[in-house]
C-alpha atoms as a PDB file:
ATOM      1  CA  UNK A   1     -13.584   7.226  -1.374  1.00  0.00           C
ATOM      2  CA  UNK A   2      -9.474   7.976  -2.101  1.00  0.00           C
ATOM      3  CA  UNK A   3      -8.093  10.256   0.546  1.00  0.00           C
ATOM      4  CA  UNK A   4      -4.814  12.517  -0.961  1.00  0.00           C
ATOM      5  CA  UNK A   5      -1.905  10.185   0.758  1.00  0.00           C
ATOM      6  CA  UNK A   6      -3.127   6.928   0.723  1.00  0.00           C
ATOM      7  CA  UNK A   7      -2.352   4.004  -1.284  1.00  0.00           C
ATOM      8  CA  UNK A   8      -4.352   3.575  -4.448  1.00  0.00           C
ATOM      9  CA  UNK A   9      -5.287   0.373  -6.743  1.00  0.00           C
ATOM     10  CA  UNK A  10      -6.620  -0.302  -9.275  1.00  0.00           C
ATOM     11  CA  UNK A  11      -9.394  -3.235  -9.470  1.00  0.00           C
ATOM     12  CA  UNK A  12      -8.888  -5.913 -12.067  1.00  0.00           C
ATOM     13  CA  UNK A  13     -12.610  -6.680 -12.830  1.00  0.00           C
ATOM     14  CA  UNK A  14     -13.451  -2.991 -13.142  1.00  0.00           C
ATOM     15  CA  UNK A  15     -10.489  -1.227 -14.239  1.00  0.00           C
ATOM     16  CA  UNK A  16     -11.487   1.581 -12.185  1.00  0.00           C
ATOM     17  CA  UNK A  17      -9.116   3.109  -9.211  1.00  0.00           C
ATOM     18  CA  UNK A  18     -10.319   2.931  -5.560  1.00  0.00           C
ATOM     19  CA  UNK A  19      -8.417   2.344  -1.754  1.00  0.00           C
ATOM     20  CA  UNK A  20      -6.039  -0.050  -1.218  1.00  0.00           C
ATOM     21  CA  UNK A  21      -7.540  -3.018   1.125  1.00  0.00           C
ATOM     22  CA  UNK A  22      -7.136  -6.464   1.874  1.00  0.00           C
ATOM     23  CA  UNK A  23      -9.784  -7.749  -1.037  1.00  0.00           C
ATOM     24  CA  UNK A  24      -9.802  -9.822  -3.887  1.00  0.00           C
ATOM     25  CA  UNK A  25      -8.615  -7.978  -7.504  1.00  0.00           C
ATOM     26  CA  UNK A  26      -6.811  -5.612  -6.771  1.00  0.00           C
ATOM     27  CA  UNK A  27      -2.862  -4.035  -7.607  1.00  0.00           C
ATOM     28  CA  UNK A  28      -1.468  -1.161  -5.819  1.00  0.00           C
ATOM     29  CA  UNK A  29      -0.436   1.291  -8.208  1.00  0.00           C
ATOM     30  CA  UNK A  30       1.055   4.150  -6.177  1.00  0.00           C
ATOM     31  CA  UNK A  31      -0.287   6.974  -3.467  1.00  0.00           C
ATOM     32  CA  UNK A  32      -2.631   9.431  -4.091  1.00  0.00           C
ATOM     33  CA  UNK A  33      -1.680  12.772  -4.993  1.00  0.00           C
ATOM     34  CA  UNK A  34      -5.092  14.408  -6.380  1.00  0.00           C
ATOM     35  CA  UNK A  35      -7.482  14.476  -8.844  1.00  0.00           C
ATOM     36  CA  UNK A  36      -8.290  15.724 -12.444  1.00  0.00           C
ATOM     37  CA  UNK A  37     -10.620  17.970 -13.499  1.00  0.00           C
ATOM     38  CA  UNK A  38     -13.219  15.359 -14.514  1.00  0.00           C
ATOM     39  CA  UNK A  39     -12.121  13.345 -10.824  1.00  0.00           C
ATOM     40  CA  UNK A  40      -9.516  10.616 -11.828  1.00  0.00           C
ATOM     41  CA  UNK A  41      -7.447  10.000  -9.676  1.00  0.00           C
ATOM     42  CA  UNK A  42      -3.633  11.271  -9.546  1.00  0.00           C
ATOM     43  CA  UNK A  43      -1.323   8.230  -8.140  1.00  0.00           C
ATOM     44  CA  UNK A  44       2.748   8.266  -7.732  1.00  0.00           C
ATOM     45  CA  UNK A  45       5.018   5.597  -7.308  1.00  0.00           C
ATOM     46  CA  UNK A  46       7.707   6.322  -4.755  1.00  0.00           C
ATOM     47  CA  UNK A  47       8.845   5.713  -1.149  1.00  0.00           C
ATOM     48  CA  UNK A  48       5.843   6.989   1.083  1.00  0.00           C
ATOM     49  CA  UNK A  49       5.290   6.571   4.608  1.00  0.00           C
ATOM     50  CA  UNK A  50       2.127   4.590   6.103  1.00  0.00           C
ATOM     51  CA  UNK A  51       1.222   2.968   9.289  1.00  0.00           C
ATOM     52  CA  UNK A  52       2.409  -0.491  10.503  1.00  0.00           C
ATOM     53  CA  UNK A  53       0.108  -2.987  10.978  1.00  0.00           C
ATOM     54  CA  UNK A  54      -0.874  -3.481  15.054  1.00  0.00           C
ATOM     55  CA  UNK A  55      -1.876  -7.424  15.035  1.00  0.00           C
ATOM     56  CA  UNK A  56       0.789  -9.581  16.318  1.00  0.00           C
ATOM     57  CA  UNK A  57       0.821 -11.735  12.893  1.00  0.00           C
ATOM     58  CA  UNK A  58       1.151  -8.522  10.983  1.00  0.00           C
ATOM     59  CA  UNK A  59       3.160  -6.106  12.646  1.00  0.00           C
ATOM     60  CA  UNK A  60       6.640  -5.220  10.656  1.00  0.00           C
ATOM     61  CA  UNK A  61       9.808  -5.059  12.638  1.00  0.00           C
ATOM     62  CA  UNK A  62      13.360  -4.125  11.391  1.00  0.00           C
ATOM     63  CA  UNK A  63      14.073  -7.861  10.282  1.00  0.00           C
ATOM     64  CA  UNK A  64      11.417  -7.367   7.083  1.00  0.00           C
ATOM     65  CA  UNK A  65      13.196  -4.950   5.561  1.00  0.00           C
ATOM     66  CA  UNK A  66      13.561  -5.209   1.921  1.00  0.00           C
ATOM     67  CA  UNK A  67      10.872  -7.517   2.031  1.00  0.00           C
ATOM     68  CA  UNK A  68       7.455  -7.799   0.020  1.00  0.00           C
ATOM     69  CA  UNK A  69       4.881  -5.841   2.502  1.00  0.00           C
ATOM     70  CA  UNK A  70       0.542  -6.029   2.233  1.00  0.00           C
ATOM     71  CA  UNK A  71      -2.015  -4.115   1.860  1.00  0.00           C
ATOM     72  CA  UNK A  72      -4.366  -4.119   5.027  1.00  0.00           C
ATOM     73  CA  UNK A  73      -6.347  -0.688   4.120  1.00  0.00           C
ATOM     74  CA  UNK A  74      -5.453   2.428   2.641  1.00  0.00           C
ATOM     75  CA  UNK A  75      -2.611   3.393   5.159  1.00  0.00           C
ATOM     76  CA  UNK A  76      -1.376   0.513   6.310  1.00  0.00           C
ATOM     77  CA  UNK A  77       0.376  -2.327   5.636  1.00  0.00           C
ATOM     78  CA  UNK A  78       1.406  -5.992   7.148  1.00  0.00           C
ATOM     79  CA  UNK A  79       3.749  -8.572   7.120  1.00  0.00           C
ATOM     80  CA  UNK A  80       1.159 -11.471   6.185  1.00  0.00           C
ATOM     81  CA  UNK A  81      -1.468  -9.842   4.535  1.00  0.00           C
ATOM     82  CA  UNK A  82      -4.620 -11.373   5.571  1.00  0.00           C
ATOM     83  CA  UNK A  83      -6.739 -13.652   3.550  1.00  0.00           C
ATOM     84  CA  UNK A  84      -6.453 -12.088  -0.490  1.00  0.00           C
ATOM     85  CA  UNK A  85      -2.148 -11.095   0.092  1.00  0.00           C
ATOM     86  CA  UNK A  86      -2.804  -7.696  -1.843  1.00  0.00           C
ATOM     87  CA  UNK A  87       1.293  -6.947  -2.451  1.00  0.00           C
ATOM     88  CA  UNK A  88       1.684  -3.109  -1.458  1.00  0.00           C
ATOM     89  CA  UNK A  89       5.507  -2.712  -1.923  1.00  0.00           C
ATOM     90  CA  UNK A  90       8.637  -3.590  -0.581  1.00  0.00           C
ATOM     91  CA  UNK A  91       9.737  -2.168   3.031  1.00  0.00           C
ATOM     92  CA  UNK A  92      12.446   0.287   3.422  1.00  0.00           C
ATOM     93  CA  UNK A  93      12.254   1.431   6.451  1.00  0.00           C
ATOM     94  CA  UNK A  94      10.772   1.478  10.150  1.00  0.00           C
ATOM     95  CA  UNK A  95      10.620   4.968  11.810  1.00  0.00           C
ATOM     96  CA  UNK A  96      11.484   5.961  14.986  1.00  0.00           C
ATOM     97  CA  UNK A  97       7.196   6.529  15.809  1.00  0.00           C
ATOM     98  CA  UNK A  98       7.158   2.882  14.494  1.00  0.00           C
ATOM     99  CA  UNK A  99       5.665   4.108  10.810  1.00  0.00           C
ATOM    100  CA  UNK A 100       6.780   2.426   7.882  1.00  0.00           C
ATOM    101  CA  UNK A 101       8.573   3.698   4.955  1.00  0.00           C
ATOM    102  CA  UNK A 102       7.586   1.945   1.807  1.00  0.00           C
ATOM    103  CA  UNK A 103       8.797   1.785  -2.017  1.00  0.00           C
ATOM    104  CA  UNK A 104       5.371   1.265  -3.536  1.00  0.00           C
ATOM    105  CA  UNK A 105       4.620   1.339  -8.252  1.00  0.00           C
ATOM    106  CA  UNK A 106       8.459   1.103  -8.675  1.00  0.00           C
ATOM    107  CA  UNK A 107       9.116  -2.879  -8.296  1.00  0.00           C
ATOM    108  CA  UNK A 108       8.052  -5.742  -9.548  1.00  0.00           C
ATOM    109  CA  UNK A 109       7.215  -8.369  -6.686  1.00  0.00           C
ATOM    110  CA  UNK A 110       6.957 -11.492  -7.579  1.00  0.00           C
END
């Protein structure tokens, strides 16, 4: 299920939206914003806060910004990005609560 606010991709093999994870296929194409009438989903591209990873090998700190972040599940993302390195976006900024602003649909990564 997409929740409003969280990230959104889109899966390669079935061309069909569902939540950002760590799994084989799939692009982030933005957040969440709503749905249609008939229930597709409404994603943006922007600078959107999510949560920052809590394992050790994942966790963001200052020295990654402007740096290629990862998908770990809809709302948060990691330095590494565990075993398929789903690219969410590109860092921006850590908040003071330790949440993480990220620029997410308007990049190309590479």
């Amino acid at each position: 299920k997409i929740y409003p606010g969280s990230m959104v991709a889109i899966n390669g093999s079935t061309n069909k939206a569902e939540p950002a994870t760590d799994a084989a296929g799939l692009i982030v194409i933005g957040r969440a914003e709503g749905f249609t009438a008939d229930g597709r989903v409404i994603a943006k591209s922007g600078v959107f806060k999510f949560d920052n990873a809590s394992a050790t090998a994942e966790k963001l700190t200052h020295a990654d910004i402007n740096k290629t972040v990862y998908a770990i599940d809809d709302h948060t993302v990691g330095k590494a990005g565990g075993t398929n390195k789903i690219k969410a976006g590109i860092l921006r900024e850590i908040d003071a609560d330790s949440q993480v602003i990220v620029e997410i649909g308007n990049q190309v990564i590479a």
